[in-house]
N, C-alpha and C. Protein backbone atom coordinates (compact mmCIF):
# COMPACT_ATOMS: atom_id res chain seq x y z
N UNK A 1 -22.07 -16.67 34.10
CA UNK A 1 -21.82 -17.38 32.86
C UNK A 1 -22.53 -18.72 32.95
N UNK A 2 -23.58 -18.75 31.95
CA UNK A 2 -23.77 -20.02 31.61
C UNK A 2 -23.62 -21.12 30.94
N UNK A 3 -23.52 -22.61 31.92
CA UNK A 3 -22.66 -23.26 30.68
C UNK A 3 -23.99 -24.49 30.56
N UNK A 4 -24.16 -24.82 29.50
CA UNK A 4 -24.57 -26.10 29.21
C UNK A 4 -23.55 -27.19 28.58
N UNK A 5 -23.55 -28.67 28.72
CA UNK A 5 -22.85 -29.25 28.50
C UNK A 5 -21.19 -28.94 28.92
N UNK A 6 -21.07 -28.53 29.85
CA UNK A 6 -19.90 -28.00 30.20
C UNK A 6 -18.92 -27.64 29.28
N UNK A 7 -19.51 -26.94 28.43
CA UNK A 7 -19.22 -25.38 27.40
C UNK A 7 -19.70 -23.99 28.02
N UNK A 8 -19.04 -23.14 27.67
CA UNK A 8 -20.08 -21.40 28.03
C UNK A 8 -20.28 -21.74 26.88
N UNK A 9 -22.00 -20.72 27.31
CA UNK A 9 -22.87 -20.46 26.11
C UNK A 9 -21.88 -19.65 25.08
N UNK A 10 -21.86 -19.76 23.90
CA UNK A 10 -21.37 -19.42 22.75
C UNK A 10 -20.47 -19.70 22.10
N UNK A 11 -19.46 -20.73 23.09
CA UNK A 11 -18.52 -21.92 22.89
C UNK A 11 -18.77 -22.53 21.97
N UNK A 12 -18.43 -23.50 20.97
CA UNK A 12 -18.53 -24.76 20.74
C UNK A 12 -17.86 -25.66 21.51
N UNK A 13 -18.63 -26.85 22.12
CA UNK A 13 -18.09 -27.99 22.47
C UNK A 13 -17.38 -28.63 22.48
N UNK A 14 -16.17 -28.97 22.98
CA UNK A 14 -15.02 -29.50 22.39
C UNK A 14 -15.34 -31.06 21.46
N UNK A 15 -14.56 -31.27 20.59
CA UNK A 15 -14.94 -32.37 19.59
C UNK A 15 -14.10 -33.66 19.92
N UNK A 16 -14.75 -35.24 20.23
CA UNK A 16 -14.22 -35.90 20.70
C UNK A 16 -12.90 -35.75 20.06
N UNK A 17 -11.57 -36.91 20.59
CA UNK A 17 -10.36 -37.26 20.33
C UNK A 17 -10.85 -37.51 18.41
N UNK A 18 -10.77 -38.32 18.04
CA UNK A 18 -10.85 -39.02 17.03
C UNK A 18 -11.36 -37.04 16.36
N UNK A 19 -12.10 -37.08 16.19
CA UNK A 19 -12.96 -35.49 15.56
C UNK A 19 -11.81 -34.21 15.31
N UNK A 20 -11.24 -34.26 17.06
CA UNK A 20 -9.55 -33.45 17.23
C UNK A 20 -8.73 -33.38 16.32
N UNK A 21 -7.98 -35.25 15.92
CA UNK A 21 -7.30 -35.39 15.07
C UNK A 21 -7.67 -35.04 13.88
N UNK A 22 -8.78 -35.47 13.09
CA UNK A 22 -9.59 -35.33 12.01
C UNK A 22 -9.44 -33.38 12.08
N UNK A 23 -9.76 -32.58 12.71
CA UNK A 23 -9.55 -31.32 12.58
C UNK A 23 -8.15 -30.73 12.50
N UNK A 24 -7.77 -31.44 12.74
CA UNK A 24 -5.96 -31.08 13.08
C UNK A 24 -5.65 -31.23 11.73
N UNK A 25 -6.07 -32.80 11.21
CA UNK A 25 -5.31 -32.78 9.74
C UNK A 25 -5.89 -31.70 8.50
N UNK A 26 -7.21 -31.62 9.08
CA UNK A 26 -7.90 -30.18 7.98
C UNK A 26 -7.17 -29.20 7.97
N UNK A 27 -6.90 -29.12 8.87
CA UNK A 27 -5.94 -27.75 9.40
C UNK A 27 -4.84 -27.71 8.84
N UNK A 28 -4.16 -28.39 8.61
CA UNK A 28 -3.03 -28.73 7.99
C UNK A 28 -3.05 -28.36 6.84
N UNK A 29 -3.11 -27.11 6.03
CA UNK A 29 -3.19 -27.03 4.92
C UNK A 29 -1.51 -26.98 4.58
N UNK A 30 -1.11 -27.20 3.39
CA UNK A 30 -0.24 -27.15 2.43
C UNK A 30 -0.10 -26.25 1.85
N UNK A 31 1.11 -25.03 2.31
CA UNK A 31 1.15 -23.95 1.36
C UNK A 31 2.15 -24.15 0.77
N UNK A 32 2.39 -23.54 -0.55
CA UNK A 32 3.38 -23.78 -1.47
C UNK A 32 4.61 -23.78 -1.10
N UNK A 33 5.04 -23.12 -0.12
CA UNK A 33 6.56 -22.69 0.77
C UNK A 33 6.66 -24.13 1.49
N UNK A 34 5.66 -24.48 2.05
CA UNK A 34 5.81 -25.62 3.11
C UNK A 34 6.16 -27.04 2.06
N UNK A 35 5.29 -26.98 0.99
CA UNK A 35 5.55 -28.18 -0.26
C UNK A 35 7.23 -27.91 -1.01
N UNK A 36 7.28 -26.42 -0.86
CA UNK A 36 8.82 -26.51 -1.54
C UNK A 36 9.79 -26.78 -0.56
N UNK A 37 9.64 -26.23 0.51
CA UNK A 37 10.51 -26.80 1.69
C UNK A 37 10.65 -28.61 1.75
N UNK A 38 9.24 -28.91 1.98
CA UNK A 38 9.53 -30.58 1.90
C UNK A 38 10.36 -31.22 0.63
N UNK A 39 10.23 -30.24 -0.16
CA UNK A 39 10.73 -31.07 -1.94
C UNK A 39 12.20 -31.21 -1.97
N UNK A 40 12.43 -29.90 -1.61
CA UNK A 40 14.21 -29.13 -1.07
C UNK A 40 14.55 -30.51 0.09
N UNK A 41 14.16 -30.55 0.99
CA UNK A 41 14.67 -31.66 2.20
C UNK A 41 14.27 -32.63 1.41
N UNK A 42 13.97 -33.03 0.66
CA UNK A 42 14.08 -34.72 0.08
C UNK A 42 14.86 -35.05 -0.94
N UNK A 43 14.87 -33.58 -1.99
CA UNK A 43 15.62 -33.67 -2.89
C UNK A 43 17.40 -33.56 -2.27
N UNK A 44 17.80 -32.62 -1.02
CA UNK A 44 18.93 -32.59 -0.57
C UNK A 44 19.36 -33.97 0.49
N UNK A 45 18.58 -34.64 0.69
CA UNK A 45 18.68 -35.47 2.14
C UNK A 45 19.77 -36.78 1.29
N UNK A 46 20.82 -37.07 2.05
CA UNK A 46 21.76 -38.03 1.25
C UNK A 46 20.86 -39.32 1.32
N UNK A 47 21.48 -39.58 0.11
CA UNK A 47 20.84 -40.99 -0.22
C UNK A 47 20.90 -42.13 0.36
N UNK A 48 19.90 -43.19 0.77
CA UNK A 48 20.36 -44.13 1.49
C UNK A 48 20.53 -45.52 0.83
N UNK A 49 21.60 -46.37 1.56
CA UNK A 49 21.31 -47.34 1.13
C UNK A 49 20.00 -48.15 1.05
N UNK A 50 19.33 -48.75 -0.10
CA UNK A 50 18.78 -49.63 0.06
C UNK A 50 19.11 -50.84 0.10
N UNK A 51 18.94 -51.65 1.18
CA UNK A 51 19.80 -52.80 1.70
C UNK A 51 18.58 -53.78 1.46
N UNK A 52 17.40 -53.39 2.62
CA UNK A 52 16.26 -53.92 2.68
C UNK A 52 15.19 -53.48 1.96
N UNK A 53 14.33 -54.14 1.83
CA UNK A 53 12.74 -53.77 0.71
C UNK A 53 11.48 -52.92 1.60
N UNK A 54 11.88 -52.90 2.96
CA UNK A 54 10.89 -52.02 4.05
C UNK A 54 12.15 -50.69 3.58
N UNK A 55 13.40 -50.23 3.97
CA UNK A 55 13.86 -49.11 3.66
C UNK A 55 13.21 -48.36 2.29
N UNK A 56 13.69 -49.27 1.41
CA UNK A 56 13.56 -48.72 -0.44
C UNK A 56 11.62 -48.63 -0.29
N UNK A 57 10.48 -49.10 0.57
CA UNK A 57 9.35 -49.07 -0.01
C UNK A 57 9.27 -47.59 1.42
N UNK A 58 10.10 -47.51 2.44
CA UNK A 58 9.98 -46.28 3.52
C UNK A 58 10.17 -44.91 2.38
N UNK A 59 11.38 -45.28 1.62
CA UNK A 59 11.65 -44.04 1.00
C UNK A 59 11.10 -43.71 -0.39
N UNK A 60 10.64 -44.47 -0.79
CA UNK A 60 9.58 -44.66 -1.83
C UNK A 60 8.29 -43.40 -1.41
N UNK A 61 7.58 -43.93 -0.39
CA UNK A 61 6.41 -43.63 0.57
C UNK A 61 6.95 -42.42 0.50
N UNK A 62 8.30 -41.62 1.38
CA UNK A 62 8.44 -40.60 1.45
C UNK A 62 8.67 -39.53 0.31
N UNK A 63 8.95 -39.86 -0.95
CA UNK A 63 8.80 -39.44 -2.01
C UNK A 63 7.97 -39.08 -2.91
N UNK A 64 6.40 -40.34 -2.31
CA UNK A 64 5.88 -40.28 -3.07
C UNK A 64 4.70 -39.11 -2.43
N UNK A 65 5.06 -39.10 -1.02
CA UNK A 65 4.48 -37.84 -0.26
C UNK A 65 4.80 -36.74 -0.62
N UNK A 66 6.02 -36.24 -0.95
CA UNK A 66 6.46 -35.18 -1.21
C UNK A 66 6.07 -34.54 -2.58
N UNK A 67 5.65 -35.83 -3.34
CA UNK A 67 5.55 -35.16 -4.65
C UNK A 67 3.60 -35.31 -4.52
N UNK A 68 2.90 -35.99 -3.79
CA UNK A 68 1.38 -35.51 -3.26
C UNK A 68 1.45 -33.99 -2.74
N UNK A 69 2.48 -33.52 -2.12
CA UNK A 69 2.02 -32.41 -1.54
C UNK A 69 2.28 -31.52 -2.41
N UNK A 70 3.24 -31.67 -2.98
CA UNK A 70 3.65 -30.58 -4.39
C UNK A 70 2.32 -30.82 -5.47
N UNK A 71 1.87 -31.70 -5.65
CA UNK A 71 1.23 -31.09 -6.71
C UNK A 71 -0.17 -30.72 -6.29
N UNK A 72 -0.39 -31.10 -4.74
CA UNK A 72 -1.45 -30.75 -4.21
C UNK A 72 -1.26 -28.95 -4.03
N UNK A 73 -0.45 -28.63 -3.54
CA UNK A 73 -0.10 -27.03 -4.03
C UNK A 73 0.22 -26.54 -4.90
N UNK A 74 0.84 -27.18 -6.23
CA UNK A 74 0.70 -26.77 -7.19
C UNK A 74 -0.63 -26.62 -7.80
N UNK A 75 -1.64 -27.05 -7.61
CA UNK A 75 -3.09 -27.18 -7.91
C UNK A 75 -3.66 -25.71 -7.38
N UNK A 76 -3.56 -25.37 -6.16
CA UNK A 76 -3.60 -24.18 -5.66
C UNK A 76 -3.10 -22.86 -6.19
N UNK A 77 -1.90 -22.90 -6.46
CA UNK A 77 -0.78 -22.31 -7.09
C UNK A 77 0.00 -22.49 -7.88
N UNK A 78 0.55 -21.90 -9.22
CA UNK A 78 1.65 -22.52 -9.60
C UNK A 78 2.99 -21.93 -9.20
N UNK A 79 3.13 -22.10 -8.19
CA UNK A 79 4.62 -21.28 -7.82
C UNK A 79 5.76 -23.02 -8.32
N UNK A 80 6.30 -22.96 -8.92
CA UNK A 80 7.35 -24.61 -9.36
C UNK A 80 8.33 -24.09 -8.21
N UNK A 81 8.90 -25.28 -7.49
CA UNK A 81 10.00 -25.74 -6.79
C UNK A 81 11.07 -25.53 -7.63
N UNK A 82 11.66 -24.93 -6.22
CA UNK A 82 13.04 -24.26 -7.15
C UNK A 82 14.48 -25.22 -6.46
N UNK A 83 14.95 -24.83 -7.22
CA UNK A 83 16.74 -25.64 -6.68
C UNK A 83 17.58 -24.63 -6.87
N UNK A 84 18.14 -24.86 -5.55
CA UNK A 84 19.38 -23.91 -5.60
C UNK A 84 20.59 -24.04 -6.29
N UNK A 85 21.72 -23.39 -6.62
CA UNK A 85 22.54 -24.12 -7.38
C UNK A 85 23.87 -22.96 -6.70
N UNK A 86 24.83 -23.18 -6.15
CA UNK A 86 26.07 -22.39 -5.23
C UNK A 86 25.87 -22.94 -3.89
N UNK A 87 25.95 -21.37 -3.59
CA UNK A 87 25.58 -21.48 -1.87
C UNK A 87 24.02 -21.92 -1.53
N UNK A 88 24.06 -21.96 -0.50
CA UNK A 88 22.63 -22.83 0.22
C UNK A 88 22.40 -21.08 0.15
N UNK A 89 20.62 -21.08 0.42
CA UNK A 89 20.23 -19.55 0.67
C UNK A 89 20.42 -19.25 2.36
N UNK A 90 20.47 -18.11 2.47
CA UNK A 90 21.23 -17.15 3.42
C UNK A 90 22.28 -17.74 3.67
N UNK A 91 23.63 -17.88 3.21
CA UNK A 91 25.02 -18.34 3.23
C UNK A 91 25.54 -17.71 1.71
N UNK A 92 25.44 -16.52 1.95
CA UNK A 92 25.62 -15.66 1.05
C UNK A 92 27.78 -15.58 0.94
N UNK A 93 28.54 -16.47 -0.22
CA UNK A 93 29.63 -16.19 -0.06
C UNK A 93 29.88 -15.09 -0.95
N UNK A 94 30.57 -14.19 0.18
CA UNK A 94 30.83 -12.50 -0.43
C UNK A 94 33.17 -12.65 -0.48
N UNK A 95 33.33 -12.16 -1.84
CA UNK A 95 34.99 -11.68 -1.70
C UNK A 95 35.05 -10.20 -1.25
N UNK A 96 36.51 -10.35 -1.16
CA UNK A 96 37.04 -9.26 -0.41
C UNK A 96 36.53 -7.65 -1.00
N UNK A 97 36.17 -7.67 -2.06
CA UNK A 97 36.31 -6.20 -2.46
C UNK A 97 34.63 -5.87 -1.81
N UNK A 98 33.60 -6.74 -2.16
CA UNK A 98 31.99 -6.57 -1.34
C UNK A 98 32.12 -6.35 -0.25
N UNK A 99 33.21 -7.12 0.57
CA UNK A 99 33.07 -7.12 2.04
C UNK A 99 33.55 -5.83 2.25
N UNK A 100 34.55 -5.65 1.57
CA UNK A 100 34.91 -3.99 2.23
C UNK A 100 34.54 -2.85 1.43
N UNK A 101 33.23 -2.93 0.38
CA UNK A 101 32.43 -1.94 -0.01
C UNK A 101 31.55 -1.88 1.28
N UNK A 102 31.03 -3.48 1.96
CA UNK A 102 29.97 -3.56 2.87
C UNK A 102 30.45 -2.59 4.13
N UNK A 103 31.75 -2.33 4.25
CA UNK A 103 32.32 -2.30 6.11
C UNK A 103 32.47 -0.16 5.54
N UNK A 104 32.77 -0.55 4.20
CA UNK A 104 32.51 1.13 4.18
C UNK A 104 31.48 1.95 4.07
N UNK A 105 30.16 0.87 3.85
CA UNK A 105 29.23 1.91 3.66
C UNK A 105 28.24 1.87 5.32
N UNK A 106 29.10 0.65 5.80
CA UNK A 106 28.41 0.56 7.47
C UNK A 106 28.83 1.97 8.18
N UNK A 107 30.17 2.14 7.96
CA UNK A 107 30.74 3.11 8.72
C UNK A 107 30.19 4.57 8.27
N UNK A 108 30.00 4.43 7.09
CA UNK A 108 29.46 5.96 6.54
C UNK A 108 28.11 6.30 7.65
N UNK A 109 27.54 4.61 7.37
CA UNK A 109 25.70 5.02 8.06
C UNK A 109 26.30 5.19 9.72
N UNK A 110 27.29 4.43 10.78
CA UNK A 110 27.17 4.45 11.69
C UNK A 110 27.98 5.69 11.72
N UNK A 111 28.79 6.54 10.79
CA UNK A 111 29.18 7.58 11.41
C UNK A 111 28.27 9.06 11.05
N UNK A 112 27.03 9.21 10.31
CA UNK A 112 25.96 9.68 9.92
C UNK A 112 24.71 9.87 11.67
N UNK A 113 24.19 7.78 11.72
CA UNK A 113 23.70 8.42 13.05
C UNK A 113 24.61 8.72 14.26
N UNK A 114 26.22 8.55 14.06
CA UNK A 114 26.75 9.10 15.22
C UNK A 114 26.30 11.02 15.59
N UNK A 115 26.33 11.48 13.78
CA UNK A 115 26.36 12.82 13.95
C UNK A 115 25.19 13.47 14.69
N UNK A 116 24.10 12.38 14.30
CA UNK A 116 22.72 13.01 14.27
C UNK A 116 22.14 12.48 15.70
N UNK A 117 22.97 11.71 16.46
CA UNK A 117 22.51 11.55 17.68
C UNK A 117 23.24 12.81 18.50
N UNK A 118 24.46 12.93 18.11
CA UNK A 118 25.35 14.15 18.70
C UNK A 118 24.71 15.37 18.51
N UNK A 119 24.09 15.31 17.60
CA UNK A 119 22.98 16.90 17.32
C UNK A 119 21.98 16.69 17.91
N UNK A 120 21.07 15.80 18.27
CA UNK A 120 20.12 15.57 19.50
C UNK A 120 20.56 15.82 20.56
N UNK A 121 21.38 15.53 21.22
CA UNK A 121 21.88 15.64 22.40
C UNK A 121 22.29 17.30 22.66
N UNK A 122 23.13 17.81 21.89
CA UNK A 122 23.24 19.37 21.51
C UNK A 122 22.14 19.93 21.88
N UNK A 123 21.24 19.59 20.95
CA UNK A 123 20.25 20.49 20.67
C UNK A 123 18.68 20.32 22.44
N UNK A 124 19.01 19.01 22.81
CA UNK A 124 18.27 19.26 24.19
C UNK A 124 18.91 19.41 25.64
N UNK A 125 20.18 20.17 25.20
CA UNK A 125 20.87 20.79 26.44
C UNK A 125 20.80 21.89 26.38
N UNK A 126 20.43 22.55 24.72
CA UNK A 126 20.14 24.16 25.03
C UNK A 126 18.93 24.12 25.67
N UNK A 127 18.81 26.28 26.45
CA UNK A 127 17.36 25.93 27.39
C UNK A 127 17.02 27.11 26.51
N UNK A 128 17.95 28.33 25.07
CA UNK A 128 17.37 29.13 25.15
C UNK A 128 17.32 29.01 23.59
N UNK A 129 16.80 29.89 22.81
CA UNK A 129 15.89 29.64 21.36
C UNK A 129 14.92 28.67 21.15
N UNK A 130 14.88 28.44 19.91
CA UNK A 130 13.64 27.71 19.37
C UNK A 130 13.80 26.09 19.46
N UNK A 131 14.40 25.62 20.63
CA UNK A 131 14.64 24.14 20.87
C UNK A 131 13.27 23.51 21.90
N UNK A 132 13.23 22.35 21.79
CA UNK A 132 12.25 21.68 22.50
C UNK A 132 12.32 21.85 24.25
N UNK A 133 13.50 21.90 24.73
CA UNK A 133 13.80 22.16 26.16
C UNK A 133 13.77 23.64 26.16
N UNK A 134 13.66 24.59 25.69
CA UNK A 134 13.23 26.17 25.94
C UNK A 134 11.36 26.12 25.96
N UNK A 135 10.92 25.49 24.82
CA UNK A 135 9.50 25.27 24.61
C UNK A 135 8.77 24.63 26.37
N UNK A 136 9.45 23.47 26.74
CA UNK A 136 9.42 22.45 27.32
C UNK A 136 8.78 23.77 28.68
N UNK A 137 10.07 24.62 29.17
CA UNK A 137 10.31 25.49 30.04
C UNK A 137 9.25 26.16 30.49
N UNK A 138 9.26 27.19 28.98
CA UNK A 138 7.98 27.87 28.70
C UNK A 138 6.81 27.58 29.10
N UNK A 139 6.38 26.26 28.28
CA UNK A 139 5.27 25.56 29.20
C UNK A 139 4.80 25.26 30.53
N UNK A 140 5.91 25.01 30.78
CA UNK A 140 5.92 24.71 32.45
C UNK A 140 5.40 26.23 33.20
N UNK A 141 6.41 27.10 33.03
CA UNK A 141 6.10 28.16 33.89
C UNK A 141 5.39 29.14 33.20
N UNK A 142 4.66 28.98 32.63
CA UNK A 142 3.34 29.60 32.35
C UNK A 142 2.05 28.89 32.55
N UNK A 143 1.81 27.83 32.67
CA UNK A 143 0.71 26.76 33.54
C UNK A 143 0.93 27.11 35.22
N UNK A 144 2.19 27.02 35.63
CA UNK A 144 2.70 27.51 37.31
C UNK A 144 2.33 28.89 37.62
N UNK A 145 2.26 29.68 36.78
CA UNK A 145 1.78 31.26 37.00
C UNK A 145 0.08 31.05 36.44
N UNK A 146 0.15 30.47 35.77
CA UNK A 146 -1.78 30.91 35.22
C UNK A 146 -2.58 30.44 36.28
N UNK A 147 -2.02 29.10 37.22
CA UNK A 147 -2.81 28.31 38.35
C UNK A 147 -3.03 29.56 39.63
N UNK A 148 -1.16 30.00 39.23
CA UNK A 148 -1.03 30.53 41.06
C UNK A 148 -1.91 32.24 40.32
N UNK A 149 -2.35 32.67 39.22
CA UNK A 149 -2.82 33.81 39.49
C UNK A 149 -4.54 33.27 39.57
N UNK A 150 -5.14 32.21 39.13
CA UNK A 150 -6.29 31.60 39.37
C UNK A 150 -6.32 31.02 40.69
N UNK A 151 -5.33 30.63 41.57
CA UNK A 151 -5.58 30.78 43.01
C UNK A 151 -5.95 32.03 43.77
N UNK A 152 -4.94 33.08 43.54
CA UNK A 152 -4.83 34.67 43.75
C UNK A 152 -6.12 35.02 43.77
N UNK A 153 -6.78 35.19 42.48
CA UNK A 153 -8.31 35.22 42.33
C UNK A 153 -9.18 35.04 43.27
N UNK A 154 -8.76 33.12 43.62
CA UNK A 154 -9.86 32.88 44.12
C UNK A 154 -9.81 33.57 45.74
N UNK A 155 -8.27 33.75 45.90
CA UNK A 155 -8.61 34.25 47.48
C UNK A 155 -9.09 35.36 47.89
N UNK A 156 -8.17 36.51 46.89
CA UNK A 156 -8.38 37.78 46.90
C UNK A 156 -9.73 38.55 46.56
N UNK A 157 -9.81 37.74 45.04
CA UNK A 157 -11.07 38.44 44.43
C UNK A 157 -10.76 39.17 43.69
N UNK A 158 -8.84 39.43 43.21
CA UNK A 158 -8.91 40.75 42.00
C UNK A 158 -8.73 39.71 41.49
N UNK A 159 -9.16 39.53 39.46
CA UNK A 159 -9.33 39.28 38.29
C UNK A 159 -7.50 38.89 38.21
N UNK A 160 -7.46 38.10 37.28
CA UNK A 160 -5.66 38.44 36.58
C UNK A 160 -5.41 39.56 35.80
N UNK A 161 -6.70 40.23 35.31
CA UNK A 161 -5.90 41.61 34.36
C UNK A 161 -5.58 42.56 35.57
N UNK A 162 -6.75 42.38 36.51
CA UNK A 162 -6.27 43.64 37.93
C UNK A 162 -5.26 43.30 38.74
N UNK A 163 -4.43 41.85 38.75
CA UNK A 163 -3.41 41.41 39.39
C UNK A 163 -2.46 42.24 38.40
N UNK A 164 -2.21 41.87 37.23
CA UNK A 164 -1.55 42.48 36.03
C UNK A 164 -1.11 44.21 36.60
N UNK A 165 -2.48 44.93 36.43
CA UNK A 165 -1.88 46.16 36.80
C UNK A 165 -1.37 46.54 38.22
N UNK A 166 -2.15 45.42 39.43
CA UNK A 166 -1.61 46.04 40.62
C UNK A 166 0.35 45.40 40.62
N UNK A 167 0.73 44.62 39.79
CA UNK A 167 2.05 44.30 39.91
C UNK A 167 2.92 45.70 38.55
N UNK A 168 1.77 45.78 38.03
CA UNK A 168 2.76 46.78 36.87
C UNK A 168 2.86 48.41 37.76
N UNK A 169 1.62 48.38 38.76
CA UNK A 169 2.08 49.56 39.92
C UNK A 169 2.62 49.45 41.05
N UNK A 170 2.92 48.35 41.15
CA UNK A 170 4.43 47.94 42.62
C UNK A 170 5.75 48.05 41.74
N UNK A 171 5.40 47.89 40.64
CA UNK A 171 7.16 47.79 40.04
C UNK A 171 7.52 49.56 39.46
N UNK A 172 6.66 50.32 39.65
CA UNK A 172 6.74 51.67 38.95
C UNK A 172 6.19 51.65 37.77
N UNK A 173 5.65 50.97 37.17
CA UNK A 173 5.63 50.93 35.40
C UNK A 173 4.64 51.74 34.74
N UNK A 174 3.32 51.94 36.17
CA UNK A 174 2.15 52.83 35.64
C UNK A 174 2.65 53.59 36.54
């Protein structure tokens, strides 16, 4: 690897401090979620006293940021800042009759995949019909016989159809 300027070739160079920051804030784009989020935390944040003229011109500043970034994404987008009005979002307050539509239709689903895990389990302890552990079997010992009659072969020299008949004339069959 070659480096010039102590970069690898195809690097870019890192960009002084000052250049860093300056890229950092480019970077920083403003998406509409992030401008409504800030709008929401300024519009909810309790009010402070203004006592002093550095506080009232601090929170001024911070207001007047919030509403730069909003309309700097609104420019982008028009999605408008919304306000909530009840519960805060996800603090969903549910009464009694939801909650226990909610706990009955949990139990329906958890007693549904109870059934259907209980039928999996059933169904790969059988070893005989058309189940995956009979298939499974099958496979197995028919790869274990096709090798050991392609060993046979190779030692002996009879074929597997002539293995075939010399076992169908040890058992009586021809």
């Amino acid at each position: 690897m070659a480096f010039v300027s102590g970069a690898p070739l195809g690097v870019a160079p890192r960009p002084a401090t000052a250049g860093l920051v300056a890229a950092r804030r480019a970077a920083a784009v403003v998406t509409p979620a992030r401008a409504r989020r800030s709008a929401l935390m300024m519009s909810s944040a309790p009010p402070t006293p203004s006592s002093s003229s550095s506080s009232s011109s601090s929170s001024s500043s911070a207001a007047a940021a919030a509403e730069s970034s909003s309309s700097s994404s609104s420019s982008s987008s028009s999605a408008p800042v919304r306000s909530y009005e009840g519960a805060p979002p996800g603090k969903v307050v549910l009464n009694e009759i939801q909650l226990a539509e909610q706990k009955k239709a949990l139990n329906q689903l958890g007693d549904r995949w109870e059934a259907e895990r209980k039928e999996v389990e059933r169904t790969e302890k059988r070893i005989f019909g058309w189940v995956p552990g009979a298939e499974r079997l099958n496979g197995r010992l028919a790869m274990f016989f096709f090798v050991t009659g392609l060993l046979t072969e190779l030692w002996t020299g009879d074929t597997i159809p002539e293995q075939v008949e010399l076992l169908a004339r040890t058992l009586g069959f021809i």
